[in-house]
N, C-alpha and C. Protein backbone atom coordinates (compact mmCIF):
# COMPACT_ATOMS: atom_id res chain seq x y z
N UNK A 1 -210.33 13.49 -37.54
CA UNK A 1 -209.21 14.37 -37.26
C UNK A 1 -208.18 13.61 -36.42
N UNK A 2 -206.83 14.15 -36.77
CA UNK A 2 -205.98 13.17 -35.83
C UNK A 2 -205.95 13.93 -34.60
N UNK A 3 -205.43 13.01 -33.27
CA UNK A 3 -205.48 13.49 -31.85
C UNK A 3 -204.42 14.55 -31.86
N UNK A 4 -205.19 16.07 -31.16
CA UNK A 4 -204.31 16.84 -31.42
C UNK A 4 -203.32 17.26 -31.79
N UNK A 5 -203.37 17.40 -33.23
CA UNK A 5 -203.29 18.14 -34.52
C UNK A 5 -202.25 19.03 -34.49
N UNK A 6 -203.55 19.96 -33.32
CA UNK A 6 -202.71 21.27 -33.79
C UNK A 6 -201.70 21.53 -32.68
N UNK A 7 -200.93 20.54 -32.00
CA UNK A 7 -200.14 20.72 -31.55
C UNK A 7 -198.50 19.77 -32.00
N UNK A 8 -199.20 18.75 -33.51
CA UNK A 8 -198.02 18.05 -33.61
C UNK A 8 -198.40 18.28 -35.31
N UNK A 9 -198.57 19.14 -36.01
CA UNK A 9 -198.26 19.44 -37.09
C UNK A 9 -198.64 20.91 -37.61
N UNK A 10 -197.53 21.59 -39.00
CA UNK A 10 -197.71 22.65 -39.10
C UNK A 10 -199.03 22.77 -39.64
N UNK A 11 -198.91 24.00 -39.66
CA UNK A 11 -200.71 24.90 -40.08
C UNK A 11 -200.80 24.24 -41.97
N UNK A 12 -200.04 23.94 -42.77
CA UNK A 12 -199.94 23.92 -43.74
C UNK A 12 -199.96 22.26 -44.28
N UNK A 13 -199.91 21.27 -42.94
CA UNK A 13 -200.23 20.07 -43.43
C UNK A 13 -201.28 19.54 -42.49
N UNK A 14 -202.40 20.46 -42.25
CA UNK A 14 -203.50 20.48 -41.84
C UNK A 14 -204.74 19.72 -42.62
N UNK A 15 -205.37 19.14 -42.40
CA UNK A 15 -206.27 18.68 -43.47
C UNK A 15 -207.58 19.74 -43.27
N UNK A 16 -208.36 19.65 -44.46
CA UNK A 16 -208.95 20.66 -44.56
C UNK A 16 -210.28 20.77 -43.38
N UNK A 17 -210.34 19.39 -42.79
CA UNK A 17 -211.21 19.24 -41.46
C UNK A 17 -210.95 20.13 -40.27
N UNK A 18 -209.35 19.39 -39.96
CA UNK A 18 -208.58 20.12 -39.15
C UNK A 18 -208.12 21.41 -39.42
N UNK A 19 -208.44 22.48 -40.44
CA UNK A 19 -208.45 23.69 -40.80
C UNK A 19 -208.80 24.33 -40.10
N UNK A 20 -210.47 24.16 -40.52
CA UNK A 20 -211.94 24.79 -39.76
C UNK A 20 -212.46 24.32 -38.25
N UNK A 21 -211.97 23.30 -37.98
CA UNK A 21 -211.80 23.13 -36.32
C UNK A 21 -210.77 24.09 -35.71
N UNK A 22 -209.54 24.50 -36.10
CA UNK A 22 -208.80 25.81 -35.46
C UNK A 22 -209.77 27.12 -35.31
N UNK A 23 -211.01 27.43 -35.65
CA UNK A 23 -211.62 28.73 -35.70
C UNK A 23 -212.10 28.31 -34.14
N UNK A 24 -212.52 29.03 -33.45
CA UNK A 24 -212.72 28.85 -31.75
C UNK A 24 -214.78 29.34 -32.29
N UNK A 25 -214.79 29.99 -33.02
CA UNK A 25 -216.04 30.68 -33.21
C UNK A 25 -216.20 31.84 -31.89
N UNK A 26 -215.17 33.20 -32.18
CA UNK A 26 -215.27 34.02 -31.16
C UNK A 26 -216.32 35.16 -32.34
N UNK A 27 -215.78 34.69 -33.09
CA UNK A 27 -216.35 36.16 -34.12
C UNK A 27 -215.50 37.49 -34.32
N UNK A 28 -214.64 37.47 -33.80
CA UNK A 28 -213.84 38.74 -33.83
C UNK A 28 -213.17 38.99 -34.91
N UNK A 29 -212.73 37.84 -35.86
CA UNK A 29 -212.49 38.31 -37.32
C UNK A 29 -213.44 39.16 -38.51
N UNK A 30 -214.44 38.58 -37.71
CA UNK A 30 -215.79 38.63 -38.77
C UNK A 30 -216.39 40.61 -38.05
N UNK A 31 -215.43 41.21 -37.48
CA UNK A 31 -215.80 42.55 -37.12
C UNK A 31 -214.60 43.63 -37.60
N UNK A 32 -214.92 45.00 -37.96
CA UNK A 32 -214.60 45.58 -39.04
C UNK A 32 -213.36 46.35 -38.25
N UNK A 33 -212.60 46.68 -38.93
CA UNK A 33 -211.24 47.08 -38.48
C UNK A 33 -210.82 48.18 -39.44
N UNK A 34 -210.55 49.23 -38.57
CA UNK A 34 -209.74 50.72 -39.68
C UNK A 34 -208.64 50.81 -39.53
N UNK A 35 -207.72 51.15 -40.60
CA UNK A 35 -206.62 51.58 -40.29
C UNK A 35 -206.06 52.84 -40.40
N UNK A 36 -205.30 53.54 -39.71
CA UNK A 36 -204.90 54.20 -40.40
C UNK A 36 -203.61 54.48 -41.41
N UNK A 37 -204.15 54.97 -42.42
CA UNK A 37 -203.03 54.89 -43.64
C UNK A 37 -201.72 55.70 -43.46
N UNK A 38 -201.66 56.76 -42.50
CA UNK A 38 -200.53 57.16 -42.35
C UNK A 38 -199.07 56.73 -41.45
N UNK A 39 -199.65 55.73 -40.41
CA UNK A 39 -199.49 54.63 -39.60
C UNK A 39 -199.26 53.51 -39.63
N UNK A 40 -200.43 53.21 -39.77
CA UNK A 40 -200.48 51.35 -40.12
C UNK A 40 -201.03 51.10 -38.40
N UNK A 41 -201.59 51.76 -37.80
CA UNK A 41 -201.85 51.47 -36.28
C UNK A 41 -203.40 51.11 -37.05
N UNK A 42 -203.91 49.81 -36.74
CA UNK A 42 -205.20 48.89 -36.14
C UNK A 42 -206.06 49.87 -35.06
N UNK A 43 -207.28 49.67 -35.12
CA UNK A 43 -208.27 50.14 -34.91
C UNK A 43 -209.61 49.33 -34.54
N UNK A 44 -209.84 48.57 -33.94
CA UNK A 44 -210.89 47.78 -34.19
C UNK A 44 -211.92 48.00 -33.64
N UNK A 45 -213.48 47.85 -34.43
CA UNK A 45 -214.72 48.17 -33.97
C UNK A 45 -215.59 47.21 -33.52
N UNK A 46 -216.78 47.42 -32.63
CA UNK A 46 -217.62 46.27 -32.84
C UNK A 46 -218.81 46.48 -33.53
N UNK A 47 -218.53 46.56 -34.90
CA UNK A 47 -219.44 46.52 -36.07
C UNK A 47 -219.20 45.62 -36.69
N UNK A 48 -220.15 44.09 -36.24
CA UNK A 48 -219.98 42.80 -37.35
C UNK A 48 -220.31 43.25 -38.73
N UNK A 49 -219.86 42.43 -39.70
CA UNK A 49 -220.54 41.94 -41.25
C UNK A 49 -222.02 41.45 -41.24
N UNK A 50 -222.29 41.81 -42.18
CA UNK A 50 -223.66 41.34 -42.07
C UNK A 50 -224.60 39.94 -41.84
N UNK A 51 -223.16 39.23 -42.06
CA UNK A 51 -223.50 37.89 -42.19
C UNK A 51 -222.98 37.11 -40.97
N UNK A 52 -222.29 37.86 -39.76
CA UNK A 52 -222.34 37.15 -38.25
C UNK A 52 -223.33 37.33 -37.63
N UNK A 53 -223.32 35.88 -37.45
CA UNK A 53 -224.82 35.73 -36.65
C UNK A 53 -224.50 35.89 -35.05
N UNK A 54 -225.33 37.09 -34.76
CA UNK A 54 -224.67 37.50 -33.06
C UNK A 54 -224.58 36.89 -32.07
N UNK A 55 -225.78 35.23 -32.09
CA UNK A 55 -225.53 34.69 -30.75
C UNK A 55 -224.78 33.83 -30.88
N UNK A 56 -224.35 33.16 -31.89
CA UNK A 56 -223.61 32.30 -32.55
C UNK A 56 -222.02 32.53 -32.26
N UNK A 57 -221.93 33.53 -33.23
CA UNK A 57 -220.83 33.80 -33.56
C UNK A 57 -219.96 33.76 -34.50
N UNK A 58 -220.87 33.16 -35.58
CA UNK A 58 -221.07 32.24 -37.08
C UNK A 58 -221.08 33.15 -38.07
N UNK A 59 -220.60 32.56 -38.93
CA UNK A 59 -221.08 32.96 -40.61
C UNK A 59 -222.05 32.37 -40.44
N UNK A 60 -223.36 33.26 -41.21
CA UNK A 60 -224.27 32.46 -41.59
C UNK A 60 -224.77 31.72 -43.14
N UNK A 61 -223.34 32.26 -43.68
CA UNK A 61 -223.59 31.45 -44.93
C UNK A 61 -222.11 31.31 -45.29
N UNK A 62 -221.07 30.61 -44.36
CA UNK A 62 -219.73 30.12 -44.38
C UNK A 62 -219.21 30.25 -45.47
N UNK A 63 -220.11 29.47 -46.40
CA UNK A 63 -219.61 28.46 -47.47
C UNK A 63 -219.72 29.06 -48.89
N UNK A 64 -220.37 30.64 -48.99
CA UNK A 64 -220.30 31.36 -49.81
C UNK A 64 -219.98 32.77 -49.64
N UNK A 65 -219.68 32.69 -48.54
CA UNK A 65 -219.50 34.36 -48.12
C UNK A 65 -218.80 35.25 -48.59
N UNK A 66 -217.73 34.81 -49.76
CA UNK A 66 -217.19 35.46 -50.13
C UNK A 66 -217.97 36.72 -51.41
N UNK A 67 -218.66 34.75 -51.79
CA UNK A 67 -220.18 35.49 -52.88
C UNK A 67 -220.60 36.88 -52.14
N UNK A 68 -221.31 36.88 -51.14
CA UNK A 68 -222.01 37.99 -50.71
C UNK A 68 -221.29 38.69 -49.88
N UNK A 69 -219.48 39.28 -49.69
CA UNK A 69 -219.09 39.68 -49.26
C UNK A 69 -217.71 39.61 -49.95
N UNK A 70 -217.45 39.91 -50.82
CA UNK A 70 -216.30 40.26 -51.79
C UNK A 70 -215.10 40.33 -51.08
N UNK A 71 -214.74 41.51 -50.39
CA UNK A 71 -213.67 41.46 -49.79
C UNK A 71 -213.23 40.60 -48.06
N UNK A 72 -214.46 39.66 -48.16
CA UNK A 72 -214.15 38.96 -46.78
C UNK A 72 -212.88 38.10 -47.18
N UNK A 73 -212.03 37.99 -46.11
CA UNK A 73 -210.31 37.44 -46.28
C UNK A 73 -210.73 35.73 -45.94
N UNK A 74 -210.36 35.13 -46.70
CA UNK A 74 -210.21 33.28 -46.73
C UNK A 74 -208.79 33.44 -45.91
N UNK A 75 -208.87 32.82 -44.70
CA UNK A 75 -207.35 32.63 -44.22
C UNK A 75 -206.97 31.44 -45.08
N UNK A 76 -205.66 31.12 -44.69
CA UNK A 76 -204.88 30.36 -45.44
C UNK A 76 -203.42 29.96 -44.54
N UNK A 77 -203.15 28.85 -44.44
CA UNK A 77 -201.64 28.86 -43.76
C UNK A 77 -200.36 29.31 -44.22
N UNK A 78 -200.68 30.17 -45.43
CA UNK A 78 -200.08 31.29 -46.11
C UNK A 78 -200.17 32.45 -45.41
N UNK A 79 -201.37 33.04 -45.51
CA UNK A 79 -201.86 34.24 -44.57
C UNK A 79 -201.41 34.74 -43.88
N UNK A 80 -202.22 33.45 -42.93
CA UNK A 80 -202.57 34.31 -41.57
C UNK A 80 -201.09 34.81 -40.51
N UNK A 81 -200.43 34.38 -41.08
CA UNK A 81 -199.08 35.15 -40.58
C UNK A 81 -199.32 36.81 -40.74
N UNK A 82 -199.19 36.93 -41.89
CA UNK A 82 -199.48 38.23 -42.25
C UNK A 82 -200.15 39.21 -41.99
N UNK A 83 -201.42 38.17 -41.23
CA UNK A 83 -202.53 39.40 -41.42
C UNK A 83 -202.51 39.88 -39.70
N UNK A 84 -202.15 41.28 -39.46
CA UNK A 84 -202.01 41.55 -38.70
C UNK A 84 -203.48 42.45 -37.64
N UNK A 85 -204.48 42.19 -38.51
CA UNK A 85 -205.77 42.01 -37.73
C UNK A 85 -206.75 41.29 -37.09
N UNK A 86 -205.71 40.03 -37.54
CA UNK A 86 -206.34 39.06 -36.77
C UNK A 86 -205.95 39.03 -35.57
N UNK A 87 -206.88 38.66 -34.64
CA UNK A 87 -207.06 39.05 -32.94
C UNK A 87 -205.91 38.25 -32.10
N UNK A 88 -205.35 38.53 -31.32
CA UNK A 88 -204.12 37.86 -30.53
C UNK A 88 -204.57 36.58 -29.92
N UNK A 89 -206.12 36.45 -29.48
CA UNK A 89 -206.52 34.92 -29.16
C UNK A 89 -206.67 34.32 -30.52
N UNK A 90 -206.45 34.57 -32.21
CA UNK A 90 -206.99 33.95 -33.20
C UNK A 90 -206.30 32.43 -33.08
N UNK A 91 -206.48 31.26 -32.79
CA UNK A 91 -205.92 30.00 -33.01
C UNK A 91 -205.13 29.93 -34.44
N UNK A 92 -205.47 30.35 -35.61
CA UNK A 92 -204.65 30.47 -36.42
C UNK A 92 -203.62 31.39 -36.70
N UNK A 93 -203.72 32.54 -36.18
CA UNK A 93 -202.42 33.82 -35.30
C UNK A 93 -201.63 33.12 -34.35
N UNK A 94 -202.31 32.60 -33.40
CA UNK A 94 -201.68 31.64 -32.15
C UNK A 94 -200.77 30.92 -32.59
N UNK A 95 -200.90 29.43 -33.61
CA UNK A 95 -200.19 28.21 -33.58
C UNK A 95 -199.28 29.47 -35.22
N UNK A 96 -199.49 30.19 -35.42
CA UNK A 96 -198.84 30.57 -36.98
C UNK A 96 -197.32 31.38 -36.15
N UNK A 97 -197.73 31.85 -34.63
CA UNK A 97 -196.64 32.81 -33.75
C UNK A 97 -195.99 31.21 -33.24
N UNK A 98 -196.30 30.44 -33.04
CA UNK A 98 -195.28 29.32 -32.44
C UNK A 98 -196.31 28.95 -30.79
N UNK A 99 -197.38 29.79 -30.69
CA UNK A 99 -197.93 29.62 -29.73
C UNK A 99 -198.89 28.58 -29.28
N UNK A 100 -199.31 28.21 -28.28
CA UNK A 100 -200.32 27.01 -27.90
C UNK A 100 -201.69 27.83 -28.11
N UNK A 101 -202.64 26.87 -28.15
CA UNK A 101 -204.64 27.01 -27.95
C UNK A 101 -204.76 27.54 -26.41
N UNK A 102 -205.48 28.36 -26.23
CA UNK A 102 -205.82 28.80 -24.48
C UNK A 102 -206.79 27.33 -24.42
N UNK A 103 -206.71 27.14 -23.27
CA UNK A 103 -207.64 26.75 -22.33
C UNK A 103 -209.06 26.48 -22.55
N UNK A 104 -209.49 27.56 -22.72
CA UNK A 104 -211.03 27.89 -23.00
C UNK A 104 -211.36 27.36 -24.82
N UNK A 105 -209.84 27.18 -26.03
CA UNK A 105 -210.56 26.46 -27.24
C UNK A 105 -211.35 25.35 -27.01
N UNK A 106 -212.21 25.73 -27.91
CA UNK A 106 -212.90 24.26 -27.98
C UNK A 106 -212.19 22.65 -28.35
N UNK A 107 -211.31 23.05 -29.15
CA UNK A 107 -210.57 21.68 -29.38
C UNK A 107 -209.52 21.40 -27.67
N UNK A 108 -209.34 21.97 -27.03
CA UNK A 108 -208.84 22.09 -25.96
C UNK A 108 -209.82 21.35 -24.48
N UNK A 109 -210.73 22.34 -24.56
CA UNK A 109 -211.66 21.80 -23.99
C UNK A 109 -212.94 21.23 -23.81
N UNK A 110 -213.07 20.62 -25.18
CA UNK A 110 -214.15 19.53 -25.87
C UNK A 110 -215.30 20.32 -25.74
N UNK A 111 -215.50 21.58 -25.59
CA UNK A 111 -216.94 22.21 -25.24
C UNK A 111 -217.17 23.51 -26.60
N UNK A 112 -217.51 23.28 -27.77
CA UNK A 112 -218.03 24.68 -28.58
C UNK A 112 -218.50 25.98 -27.59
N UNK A 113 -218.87 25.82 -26.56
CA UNK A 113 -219.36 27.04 -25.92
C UNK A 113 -218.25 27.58 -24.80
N UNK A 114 -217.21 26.98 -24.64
CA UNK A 114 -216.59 27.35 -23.59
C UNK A 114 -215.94 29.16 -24.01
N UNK A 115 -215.73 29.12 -25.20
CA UNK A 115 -215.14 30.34 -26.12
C UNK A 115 -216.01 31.63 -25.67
N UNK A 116 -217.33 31.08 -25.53
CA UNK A 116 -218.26 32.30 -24.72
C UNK A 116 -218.38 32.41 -23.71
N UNK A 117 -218.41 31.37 -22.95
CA UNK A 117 -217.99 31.46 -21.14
C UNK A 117 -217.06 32.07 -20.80
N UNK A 118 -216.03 31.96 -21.86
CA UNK A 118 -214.32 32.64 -21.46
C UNK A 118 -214.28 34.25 -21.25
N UNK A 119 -215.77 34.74 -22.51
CA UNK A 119 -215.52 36.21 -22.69
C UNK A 119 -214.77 36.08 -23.51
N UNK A 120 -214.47 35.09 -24.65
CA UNK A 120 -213.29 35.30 -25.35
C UNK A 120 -213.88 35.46 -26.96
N UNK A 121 -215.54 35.66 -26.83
CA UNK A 121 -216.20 35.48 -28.31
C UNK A 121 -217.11 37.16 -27.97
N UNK A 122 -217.07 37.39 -29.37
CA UNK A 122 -218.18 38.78 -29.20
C UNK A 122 -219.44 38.57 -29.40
N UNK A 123 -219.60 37.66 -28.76
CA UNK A 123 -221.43 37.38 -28.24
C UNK A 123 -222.02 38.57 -27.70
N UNK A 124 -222.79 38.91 -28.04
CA UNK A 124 -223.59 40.21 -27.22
C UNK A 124 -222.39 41.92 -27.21
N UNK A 125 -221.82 42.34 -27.70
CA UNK A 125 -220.91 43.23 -28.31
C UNK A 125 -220.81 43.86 -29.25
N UNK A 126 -221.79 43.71 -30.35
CA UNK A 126 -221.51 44.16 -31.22
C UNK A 126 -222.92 44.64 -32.17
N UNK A 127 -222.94 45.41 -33.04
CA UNK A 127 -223.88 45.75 -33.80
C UNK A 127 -223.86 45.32 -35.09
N UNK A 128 -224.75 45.31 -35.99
CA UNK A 128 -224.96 44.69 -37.31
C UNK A 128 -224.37 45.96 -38.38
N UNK A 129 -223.69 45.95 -39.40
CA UNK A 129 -223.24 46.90 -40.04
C UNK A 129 -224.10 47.65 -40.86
N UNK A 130 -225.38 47.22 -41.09
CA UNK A 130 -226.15 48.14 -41.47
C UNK A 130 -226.69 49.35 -40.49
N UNK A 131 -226.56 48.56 -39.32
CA UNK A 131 -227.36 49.71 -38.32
C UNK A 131 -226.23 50.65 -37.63
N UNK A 132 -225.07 50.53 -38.56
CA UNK A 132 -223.85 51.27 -37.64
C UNK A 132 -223.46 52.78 -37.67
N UNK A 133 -223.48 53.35 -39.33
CA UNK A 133 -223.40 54.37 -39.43
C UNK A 133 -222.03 54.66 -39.58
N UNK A 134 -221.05 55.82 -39.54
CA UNK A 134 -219.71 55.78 -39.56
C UNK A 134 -219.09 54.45 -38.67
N UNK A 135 -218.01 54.28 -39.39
CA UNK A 135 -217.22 53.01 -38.70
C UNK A 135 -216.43 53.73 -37.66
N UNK A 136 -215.88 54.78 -37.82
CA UNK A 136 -215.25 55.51 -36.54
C UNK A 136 -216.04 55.88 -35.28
N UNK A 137 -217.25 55.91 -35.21
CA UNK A 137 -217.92 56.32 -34.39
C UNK A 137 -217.83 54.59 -33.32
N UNK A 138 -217.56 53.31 -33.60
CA UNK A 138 -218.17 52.02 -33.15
C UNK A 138 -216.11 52.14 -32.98
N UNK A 139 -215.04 52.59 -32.79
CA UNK A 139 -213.58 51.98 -32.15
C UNK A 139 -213.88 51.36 -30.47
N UNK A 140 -213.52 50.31 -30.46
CA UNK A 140 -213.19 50.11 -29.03
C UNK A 140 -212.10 49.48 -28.49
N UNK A 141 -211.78 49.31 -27.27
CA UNK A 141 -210.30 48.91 -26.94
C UNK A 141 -210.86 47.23 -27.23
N UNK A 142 -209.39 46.16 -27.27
CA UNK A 142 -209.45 44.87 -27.56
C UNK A 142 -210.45 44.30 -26.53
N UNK A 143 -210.24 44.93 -25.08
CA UNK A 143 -210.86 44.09 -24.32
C UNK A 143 -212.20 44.08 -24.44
N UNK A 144 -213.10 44.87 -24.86
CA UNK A 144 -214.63 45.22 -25.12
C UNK A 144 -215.13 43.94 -25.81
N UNK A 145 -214.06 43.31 -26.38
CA UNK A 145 -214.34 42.36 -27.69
C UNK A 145 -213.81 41.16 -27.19
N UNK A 146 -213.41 40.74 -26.17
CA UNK A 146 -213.05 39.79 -25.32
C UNK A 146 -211.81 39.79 -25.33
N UNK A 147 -210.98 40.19 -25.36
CA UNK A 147 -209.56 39.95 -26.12
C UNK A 147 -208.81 40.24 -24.45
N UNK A 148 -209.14 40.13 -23.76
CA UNK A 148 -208.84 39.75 -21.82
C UNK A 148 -208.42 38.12 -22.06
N UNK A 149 -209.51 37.61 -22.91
CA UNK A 149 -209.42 36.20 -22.43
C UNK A 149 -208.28 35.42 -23.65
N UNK A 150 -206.87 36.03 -22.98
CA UNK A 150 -205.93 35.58 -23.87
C UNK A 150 -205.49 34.03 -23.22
N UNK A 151 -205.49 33.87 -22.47
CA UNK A 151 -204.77 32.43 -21.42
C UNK A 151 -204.83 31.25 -22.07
């Protein structure tokens, strides 16, 4: 990967290395979000997919997930502009708004775990979607889900 990347080129002449190094591994994409249709006001729960692994924070099967999860969203430096559920710490929301990496990224601060030290990953937060039951019953505010640790 070239020496920080993602601060001297756009999201779109990223190489596909330097893609998947922008994910911080908070997990907060990978948790289920309602909307409402009369609105458009966001809602977000902490009911992961079945396939985040909770201490992690991981897909546990990255590289096919779409296979076993149909409507899971592939960002794209097309996208993720757009997608307005992705979380305000998302590194690819971040550098797509014109904004810098906090502190606590891992490409920032050479540490994969710092993202959970920060409170900025939903480590320990969340439930598995089979065991959830209505999705309205699991809404919580951003911060429940780390989303404090914007810096």
């Amino acid at each position: 990967m070239r020496p920080r990347f993602w601060e001297r080129f756009a999201l779109a002449e990223l190489s596909a290395e330097e893609w998947e190094a922008l994910c911080d591994g908070c997990g907060r994409c990978c948790l289920f979000t309602l909307e409402d249709e009369e609105t458009g006001r966001l809602y977000r729960t902490n009911v992961a997919c079945r396939l985040l692994d909770p201490a992690t924070c991981r897909c546990r099967d990255y590289a096919r997930r779409t296979t076993h999860v149909p409507d899971c969203v592939v960002l794209t430096p097309t996208n993720v502009a757009t997608l307005g559920w992705l979380p305000p710490t998302c590194a690819y929301r971040r550098l797509a708004e014109g904004r810098s990496l906090p502190a606590w990224h891992p490409l920032v601060s050479g540490d994969a775990r710092s993202v959970h030290r920060a409170g900025a990953s939903v480590r320990g937060r969340t439930i598995p979607e089979d065991d959830a039951g209505p999705l309205e019953d699991h809404v919580v505010e951003d911060d429940a889900l780390g989303g404090e640790a914007d810096g």
